[in-house]
N, C-alpha and C. Protein backbone atom coordinates (compact mmCIF):
# COMPACT_ATOMS: atom_id res chain seq x y z
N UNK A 1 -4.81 178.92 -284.01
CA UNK A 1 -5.69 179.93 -283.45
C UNK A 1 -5.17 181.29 -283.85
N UNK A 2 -5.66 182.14 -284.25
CA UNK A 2 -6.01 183.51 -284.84
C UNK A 2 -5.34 184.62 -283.04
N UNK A 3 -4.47 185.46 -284.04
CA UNK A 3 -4.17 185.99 -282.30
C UNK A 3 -5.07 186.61 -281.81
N UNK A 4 -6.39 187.53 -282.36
CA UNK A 4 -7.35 187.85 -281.88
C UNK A 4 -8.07 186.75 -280.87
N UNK A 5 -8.39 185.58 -281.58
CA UNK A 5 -9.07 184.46 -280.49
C UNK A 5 -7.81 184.49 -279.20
N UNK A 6 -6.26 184.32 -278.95
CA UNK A 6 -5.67 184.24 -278.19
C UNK A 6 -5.86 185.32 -277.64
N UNK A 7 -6.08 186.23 -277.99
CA UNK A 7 -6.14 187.67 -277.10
C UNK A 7 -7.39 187.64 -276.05
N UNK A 8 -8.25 187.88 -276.76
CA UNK A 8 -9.76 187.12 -276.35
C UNK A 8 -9.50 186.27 -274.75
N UNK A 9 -8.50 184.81 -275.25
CA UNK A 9 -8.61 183.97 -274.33
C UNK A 9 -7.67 184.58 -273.46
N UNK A 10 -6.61 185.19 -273.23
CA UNK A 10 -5.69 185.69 -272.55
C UNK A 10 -6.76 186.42 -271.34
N UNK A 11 -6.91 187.51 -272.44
CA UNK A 11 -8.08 188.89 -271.05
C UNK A 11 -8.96 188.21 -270.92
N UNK A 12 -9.55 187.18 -270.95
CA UNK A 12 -10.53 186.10 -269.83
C UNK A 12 -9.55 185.44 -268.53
N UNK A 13 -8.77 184.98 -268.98
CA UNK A 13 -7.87 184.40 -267.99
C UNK A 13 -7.70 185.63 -267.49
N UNK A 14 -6.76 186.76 -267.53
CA UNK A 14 -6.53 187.53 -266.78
C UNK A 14 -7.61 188.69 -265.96
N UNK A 15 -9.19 188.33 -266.33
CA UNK A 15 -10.05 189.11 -265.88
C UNK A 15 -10.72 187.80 -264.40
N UNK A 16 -10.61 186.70 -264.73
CA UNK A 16 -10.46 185.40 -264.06
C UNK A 16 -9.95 185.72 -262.58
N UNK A 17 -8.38 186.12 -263.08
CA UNK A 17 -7.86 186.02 -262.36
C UNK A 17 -7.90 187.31 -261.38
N UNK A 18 -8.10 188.26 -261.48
CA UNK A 18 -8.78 189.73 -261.23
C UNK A 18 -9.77 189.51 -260.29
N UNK A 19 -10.64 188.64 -261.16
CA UNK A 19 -12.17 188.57 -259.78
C UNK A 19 -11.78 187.68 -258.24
N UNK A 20 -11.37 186.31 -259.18
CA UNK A 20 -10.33 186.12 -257.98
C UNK A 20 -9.86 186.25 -257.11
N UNK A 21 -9.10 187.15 -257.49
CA UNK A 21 -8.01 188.23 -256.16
C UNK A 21 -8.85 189.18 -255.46
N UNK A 22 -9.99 190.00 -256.32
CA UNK A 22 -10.86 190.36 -255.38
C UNK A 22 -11.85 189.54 -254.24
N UNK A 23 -12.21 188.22 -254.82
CA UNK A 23 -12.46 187.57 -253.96
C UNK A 23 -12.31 187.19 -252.66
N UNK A 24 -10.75 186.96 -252.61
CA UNK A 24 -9.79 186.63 -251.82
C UNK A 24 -9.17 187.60 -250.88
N UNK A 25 -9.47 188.40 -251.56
CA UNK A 25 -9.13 189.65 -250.57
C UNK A 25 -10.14 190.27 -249.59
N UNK A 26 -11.48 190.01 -250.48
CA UNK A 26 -12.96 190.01 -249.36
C UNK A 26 -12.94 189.06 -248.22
N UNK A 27 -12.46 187.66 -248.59
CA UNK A 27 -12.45 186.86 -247.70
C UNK A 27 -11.55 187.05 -246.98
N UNK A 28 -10.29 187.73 -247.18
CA UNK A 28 -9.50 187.81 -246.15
C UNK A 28 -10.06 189.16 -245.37
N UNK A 29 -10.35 190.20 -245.62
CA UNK A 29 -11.13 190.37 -244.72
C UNK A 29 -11.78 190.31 -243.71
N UNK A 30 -12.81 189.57 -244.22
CA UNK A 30 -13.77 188.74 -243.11
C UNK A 30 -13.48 187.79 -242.36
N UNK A 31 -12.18 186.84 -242.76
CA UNK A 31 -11.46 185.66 -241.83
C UNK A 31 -10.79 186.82 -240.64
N UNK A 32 -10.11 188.02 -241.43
CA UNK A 32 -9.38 188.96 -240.17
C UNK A 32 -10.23 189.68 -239.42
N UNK A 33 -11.73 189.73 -239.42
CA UNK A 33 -12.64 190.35 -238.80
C UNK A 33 -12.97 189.43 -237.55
N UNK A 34 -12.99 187.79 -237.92
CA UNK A 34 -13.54 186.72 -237.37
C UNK A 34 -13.02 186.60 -236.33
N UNK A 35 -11.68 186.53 -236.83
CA UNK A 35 -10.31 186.61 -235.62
C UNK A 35 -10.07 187.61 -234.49
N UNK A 36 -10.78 189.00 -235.37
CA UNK A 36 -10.93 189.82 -234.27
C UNK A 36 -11.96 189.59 -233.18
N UNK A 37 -13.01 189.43 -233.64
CA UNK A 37 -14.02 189.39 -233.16
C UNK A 37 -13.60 188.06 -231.73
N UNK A 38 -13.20 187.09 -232.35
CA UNK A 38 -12.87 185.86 -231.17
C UNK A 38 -11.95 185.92 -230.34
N UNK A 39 -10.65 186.89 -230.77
CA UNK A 39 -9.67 187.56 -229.90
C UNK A 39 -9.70 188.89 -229.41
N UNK A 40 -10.74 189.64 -229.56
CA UNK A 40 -11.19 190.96 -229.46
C UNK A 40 -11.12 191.80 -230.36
N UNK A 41 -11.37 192.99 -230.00
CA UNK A 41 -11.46 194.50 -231.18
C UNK A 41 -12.11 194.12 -232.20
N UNK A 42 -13.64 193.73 -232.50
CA UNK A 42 -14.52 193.59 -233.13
C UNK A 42 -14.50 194.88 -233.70
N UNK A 43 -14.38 194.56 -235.30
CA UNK A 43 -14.53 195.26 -236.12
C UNK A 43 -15.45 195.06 -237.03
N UNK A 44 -16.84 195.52 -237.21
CA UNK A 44 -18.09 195.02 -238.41
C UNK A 44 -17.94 193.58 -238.89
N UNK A 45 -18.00 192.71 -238.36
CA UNK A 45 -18.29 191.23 -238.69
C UNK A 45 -19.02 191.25 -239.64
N UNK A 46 -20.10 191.18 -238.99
CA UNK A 46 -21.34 190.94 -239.99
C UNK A 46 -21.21 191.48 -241.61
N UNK A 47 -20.97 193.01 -241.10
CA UNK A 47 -20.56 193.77 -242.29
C UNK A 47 -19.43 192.90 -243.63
N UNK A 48 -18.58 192.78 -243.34
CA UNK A 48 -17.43 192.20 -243.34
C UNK A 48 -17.84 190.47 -244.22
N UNK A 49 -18.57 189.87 -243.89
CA UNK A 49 -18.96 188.89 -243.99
C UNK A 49 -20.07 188.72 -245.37
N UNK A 50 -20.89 189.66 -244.99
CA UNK A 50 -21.78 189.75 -246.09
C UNK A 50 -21.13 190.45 -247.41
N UNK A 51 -19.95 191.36 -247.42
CA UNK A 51 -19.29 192.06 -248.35
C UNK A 51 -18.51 190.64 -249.26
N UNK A 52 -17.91 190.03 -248.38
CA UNK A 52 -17.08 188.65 -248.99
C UNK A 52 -18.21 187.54 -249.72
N UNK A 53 -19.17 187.24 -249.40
CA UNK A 53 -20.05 186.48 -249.80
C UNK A 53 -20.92 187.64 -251.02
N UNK A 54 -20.88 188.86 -250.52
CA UNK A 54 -21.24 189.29 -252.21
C UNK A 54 -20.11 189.50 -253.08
N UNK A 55 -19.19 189.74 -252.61
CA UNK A 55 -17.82 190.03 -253.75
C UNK A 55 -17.93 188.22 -254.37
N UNK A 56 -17.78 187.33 -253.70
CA UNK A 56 -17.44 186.45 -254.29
C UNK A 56 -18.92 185.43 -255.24
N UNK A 57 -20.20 186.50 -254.72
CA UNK A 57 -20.77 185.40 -255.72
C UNK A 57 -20.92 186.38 -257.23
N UNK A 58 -20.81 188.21 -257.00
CA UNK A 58 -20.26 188.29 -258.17
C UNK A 58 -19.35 187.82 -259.33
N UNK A 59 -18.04 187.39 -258.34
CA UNK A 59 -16.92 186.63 -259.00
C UNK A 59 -17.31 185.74 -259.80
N UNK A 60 -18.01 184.77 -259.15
CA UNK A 60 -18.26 183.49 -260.00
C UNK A 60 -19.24 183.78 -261.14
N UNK A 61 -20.71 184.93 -260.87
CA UNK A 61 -21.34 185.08 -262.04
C UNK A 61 -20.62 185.67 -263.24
N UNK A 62 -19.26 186.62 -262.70
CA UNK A 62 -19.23 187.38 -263.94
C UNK A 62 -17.76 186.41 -264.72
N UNK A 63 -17.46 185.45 -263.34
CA UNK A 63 -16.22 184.39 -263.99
C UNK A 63 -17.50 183.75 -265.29
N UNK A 64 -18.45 183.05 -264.62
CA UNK A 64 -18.99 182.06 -265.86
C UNK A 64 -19.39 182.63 -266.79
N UNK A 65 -19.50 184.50 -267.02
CA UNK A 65 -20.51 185.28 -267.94
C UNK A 65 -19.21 185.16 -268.76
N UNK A 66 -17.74 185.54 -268.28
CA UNK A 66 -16.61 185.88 -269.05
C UNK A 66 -16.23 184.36 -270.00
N UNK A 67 -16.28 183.24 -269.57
CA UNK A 67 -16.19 181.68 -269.83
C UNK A 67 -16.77 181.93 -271.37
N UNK A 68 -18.08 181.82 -270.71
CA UNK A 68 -18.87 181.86 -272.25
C UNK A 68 -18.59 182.69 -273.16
N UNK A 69 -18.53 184.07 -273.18
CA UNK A 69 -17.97 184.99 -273.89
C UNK A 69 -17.08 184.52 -275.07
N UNK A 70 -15.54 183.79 -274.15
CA UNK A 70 -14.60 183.81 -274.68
C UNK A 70 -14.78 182.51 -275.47
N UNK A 71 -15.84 181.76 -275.09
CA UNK A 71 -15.59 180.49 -275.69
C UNK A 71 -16.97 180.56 -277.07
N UNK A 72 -17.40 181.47 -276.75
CA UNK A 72 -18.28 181.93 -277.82
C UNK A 72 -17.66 182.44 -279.31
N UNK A 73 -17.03 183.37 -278.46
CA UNK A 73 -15.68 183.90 -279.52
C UNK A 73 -14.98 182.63 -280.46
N UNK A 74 -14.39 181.47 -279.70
CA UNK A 74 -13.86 180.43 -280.46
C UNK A 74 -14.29 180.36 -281.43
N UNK A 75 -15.50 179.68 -281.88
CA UNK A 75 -15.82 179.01 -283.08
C UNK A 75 -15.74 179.77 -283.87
N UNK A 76 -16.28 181.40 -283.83
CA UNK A 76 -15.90 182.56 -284.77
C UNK A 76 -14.27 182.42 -285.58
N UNK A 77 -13.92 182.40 -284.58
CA UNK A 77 -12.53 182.75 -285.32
C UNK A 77 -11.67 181.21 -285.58
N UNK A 78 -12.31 180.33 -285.69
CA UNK A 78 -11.99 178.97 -286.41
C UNK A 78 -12.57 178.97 -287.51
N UNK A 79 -13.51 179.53 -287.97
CA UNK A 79 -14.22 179.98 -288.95
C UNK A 79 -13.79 180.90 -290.00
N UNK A 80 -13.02 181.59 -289.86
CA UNK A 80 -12.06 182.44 -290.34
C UNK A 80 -10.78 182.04 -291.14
């Protein structure tokens, strides 16, 4: 493999892993909102909730947009 194609595949993995962590961090969020809310000091639930469920279905569209990308890239540079 061509280090351009490895490069390619690298900043997918590491953009992967990026959405990810934003993900995860929405959801933690909203799990620490939940908790409030059931142990007191309600802080925007709802709010909170709907932010994690949009952060994370961005994640996954722009995880599978990045997938293809990089795997698009492959055959190019086997070609080479």
């Amino acid at each position: 493999m061509a280090v351009k194609g490895e490069v390619i595949e690298k900043i997918a993995a590491l953009m992967t892993a990026a959405f990810g962590l934003v993900a995860a961090l929405a959801w933690n969020g909203a799990i620490r909102a939940i908790f409030a809310e059931v142990f007191g000091d309600p802080d925007e639930l709802v709010a909170m909730l709907i932010y994690a469920i949009i952060v994370t279905i961005v994640a996954v569209i722009l995880t599978i947009w990045i997938a293809k990308v990089a795997e698009k890239a492959k055959p190019k540079e086997a070609e080479k």
